[in-house]
N, C-alpha and C. Protein backbone atom coordinates (compact mmCIF):
# COMPACT_ATOMS: atom_id res chain seq x y z
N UNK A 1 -11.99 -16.32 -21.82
CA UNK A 1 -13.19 -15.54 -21.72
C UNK A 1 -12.82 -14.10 -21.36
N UNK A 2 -13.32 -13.37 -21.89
CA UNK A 2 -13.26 -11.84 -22.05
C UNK A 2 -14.29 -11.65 -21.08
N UNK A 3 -14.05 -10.69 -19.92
CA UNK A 3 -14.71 -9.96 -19.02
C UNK A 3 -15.27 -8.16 -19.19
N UNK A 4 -16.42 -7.64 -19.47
CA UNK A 4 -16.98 -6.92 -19.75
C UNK A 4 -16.06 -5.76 -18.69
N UNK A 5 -15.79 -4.54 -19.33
CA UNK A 5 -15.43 -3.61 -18.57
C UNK A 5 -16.34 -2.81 -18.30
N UNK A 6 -16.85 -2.02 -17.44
CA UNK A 6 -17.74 -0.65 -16.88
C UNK A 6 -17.12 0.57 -16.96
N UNK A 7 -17.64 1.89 -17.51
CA UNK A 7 -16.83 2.77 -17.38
C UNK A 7 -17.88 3.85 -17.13
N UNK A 8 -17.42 4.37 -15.85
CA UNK A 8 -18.65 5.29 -15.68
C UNK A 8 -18.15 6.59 -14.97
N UNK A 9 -18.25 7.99 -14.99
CA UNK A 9 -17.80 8.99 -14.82
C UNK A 9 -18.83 9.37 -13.31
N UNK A 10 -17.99 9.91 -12.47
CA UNK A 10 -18.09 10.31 -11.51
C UNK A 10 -17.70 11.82 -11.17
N UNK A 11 -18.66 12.64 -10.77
CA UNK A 11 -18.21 14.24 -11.35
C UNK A 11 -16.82 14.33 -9.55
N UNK A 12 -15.77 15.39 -10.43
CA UNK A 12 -15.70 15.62 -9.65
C UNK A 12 -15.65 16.19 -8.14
N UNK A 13 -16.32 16.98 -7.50
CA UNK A 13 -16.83 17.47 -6.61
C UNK A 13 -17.68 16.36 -5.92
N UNK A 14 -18.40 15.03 -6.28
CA UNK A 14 -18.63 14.03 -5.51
C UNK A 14 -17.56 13.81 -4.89
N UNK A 15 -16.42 13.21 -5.63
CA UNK A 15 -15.19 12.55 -4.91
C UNK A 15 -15.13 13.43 -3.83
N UNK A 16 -14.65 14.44 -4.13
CA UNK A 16 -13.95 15.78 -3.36
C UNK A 16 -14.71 16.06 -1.69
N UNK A 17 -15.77 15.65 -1.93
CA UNK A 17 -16.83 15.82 -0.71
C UNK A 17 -16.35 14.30 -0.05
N UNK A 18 -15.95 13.52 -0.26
CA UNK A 18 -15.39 12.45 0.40
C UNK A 18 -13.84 12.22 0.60
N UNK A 19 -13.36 12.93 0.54
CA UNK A 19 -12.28 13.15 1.23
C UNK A 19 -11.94 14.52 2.21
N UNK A 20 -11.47 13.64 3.27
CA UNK A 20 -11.22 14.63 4.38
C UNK A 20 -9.42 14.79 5.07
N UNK A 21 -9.62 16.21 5.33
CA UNK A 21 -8.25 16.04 5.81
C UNK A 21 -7.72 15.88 7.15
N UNK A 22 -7.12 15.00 7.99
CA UNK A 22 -7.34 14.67 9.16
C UNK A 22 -5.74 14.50 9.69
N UNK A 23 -5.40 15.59 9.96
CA UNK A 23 -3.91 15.76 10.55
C UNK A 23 -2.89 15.65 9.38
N UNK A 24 -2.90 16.79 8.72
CA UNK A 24 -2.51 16.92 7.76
C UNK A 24 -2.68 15.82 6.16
N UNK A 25 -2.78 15.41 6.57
CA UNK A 25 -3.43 13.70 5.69
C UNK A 25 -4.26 14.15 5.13
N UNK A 26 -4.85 13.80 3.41
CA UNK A 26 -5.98 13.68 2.63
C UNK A 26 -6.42 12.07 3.13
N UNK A 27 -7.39 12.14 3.48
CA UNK A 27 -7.96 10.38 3.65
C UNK A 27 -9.41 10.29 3.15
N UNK A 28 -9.91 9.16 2.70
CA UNK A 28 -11.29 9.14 2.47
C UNK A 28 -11.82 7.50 3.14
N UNK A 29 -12.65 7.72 3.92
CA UNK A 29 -13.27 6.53 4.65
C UNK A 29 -13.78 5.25 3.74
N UNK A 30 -13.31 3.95 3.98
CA UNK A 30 -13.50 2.86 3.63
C UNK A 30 -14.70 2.59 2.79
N UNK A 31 -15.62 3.33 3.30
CA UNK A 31 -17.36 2.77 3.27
C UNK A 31 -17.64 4.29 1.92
N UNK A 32 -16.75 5.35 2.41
CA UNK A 32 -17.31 6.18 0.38
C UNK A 32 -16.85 5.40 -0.59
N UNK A 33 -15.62 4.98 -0.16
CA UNK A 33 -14.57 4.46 -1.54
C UNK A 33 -15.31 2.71 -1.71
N UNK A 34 -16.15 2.46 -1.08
CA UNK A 34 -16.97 1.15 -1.73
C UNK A 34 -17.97 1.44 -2.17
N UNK A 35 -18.57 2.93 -1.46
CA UNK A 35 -19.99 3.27 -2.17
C UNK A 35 -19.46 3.52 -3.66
N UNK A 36 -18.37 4.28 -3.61
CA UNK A 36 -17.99 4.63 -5.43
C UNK A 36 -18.02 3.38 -6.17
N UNK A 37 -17.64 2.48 -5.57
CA UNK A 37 -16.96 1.23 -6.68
C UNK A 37 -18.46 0.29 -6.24
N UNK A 38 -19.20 0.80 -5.88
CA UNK A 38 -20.66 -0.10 -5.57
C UNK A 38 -20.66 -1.68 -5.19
N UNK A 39 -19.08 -1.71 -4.34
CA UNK A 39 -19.39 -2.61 -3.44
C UNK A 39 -19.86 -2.99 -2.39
N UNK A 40 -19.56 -3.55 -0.74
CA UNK A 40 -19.80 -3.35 0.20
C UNK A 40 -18.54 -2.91 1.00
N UNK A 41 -18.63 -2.34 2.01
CA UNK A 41 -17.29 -1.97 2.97
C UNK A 41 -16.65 -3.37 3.44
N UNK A 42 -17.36 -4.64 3.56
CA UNK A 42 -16.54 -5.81 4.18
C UNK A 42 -15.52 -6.15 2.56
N UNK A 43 -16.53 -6.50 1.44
CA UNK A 43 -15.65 -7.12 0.73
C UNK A 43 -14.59 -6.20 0.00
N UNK A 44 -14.82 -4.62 -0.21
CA UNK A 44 -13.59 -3.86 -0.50
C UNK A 44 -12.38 -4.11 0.26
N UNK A 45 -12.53 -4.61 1.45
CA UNK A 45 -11.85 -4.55 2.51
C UNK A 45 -10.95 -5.90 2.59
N UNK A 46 -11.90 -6.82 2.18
CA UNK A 46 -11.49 -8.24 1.67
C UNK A 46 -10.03 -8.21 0.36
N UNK A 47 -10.80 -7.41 -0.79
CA UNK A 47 -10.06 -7.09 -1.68
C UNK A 47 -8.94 -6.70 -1.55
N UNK A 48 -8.55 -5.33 -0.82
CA UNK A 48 -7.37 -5.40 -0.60
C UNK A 48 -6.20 -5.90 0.26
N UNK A 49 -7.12 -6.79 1.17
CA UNK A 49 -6.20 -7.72 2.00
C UNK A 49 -5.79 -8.67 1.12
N UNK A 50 -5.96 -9.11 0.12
CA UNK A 50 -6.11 -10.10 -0.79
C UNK A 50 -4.96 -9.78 -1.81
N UNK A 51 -5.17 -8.29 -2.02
CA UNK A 51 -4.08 -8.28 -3.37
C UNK A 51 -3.37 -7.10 -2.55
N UNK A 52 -2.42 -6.95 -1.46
CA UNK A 52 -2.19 -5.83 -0.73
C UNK A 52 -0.99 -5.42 -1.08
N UNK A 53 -0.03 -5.75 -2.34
CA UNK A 53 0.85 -6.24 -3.41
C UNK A 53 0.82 -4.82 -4.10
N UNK A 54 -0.67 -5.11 -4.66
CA UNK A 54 -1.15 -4.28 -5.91
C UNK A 54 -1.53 -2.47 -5.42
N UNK A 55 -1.60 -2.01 -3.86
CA UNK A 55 -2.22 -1.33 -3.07
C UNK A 55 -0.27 0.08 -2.64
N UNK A 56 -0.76 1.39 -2.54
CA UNK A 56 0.69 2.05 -2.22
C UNK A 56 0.62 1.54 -0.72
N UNK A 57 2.01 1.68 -0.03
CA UNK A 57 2.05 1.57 1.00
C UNK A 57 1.14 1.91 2.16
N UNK A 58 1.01 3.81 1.80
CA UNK A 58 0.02 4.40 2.50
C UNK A 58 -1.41 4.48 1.91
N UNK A 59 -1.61 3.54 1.30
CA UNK A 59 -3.20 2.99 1.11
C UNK A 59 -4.19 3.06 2.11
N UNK A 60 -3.98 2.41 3.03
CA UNK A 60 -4.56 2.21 4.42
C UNK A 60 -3.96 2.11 5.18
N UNK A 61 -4.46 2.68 6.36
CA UNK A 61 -3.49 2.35 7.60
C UNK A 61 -5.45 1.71 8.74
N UNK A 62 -4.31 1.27 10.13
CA UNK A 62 -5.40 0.60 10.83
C UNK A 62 -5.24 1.47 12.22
């Protein structure tokens, strides 16, 4: 079974307003980067505990 792809453009200057720089670091908070992908902040969070393989090192930190 073939799974439908979504492809949807996001300008950029949205992104850009969600990322902040916080001791020299570009970072963007958990809960924009699920609003983009129109999930929730628990199960994005789920996701990459799940495939943390597929994720760069400095993906997240805690």
């Amino acid at each position: 079974m073939k799974t439908k792809t979504h492809s949807l453009t996001i300008p950029d200057e949205i992104i850009l307003n969600k990322i902040y720089l916080i001791r020299s670091k570009k970072v963007m908070l958990d809960m924009d980067l699920a609003n983009l992908y129109g999930v929730t902040t628990s199960n994005l969070n789920k996701a990459v505990k799940r495939n943390i393989k597929r994720f760069p090192d400095d993906f997240m930190f805690s």
